[in-house]
C-alpha atoms as a PDB file:
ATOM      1  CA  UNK A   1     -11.520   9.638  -4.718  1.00  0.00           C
ATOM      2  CA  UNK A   2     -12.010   6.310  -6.938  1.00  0.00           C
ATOM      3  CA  UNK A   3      -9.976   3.713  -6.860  1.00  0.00           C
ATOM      4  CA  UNK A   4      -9.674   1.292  -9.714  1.00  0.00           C
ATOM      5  CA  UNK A   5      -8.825  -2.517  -9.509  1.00  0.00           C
ATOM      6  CA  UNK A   6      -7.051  -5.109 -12.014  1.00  0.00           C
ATOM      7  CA  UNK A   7      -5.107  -7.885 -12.392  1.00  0.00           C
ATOM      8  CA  UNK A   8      -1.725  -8.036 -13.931  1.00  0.00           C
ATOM      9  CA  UNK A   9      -0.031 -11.250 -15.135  1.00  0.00           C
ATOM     10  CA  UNK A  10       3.241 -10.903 -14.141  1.00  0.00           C
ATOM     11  CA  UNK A  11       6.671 -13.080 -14.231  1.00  0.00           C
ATOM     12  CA  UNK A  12       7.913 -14.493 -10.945  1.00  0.00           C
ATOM     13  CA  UNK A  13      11.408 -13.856 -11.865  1.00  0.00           C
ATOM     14  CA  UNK A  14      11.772 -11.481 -14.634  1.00  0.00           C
ATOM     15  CA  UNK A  15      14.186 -11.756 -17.034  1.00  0.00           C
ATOM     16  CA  UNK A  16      13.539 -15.487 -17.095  1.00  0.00           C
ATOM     17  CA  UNK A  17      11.388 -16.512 -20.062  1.00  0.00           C
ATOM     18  CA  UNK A  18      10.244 -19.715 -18.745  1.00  0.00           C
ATOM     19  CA  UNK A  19       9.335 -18.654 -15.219  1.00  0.00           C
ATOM     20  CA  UNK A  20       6.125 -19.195 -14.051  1.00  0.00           C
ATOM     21  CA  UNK A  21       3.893 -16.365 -14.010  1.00  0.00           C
ATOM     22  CA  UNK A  22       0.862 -15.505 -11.826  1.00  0.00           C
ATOM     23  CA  UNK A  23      -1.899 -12.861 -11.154  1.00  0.00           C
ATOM     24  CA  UNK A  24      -0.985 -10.194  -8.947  1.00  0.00           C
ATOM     25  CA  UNK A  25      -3.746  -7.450  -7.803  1.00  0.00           C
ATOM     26  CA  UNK A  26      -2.677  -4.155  -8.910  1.00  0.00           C
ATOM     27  CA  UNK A  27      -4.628  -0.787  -7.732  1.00  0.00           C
ATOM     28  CA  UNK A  28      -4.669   2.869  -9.012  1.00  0.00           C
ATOM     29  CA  UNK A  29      -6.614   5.407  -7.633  1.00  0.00           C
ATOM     30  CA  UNK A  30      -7.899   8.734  -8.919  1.00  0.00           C
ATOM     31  CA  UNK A  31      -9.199  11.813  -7.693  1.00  0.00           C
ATOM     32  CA  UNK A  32      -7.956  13.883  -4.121  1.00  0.00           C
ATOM     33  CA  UNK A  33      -7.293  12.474  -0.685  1.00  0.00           C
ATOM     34  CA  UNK A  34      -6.986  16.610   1.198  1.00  0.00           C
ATOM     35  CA  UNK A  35      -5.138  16.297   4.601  1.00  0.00           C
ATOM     36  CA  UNK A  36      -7.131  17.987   7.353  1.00  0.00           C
ATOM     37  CA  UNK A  37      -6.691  21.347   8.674  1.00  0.00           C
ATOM     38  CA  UNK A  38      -4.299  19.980  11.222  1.00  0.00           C
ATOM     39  CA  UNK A  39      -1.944  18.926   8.478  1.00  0.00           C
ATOM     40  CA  UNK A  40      -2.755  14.895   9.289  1.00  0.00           C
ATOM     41  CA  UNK A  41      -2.193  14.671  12.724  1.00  0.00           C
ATOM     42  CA  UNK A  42      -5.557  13.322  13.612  1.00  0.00           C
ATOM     43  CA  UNK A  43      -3.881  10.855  16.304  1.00  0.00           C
ATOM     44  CA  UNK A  44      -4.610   7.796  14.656  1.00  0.00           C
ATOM     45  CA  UNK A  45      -1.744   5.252  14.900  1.00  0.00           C
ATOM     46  CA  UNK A  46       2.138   5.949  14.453  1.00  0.00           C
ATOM     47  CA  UNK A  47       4.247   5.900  17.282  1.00  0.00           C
ATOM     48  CA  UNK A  48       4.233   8.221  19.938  1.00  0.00           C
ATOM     49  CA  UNK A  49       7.287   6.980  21.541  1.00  0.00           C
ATOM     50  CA  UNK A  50       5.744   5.050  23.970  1.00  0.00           C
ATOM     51  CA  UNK A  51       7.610   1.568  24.435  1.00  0.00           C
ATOM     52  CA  UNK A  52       4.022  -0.243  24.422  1.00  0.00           C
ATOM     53  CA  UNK A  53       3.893   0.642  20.287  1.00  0.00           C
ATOM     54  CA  UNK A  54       6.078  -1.979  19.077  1.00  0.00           C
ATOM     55  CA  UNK A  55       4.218  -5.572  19.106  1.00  0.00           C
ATOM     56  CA  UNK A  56       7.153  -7.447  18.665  1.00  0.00           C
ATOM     57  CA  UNK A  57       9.210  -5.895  21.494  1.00  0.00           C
END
């Protein structure tokens, strides 16, 4: 898988013709990203319910 990087010059309010505008990092990628066998569940991150998983909490 490739992925490809640009920037796009884009309005900070659209619709507004005078609005500044500024670069914003856009990505697209190409190509296959196959799950594993396992259909994704490698145990890497998510929540597992525990009450530890929210940082915040």
């Amino acid at each position: 898988m490739s992925v490809n990087y640009s920037l796009a010059h884009m309005s900070t309010k659209p619709g507004v013709e005078n609005a500044p505008k500024l670069y914003y990092a856009k990505a697209q990628a190409a190509g296959e990203a196959p799950l594993p066998d396992d259909g994704g569940n490698t145990g890497g991150g998510g929540s597992d319910g525990d009450e530890n998983d929210n940082p915040l909490g």
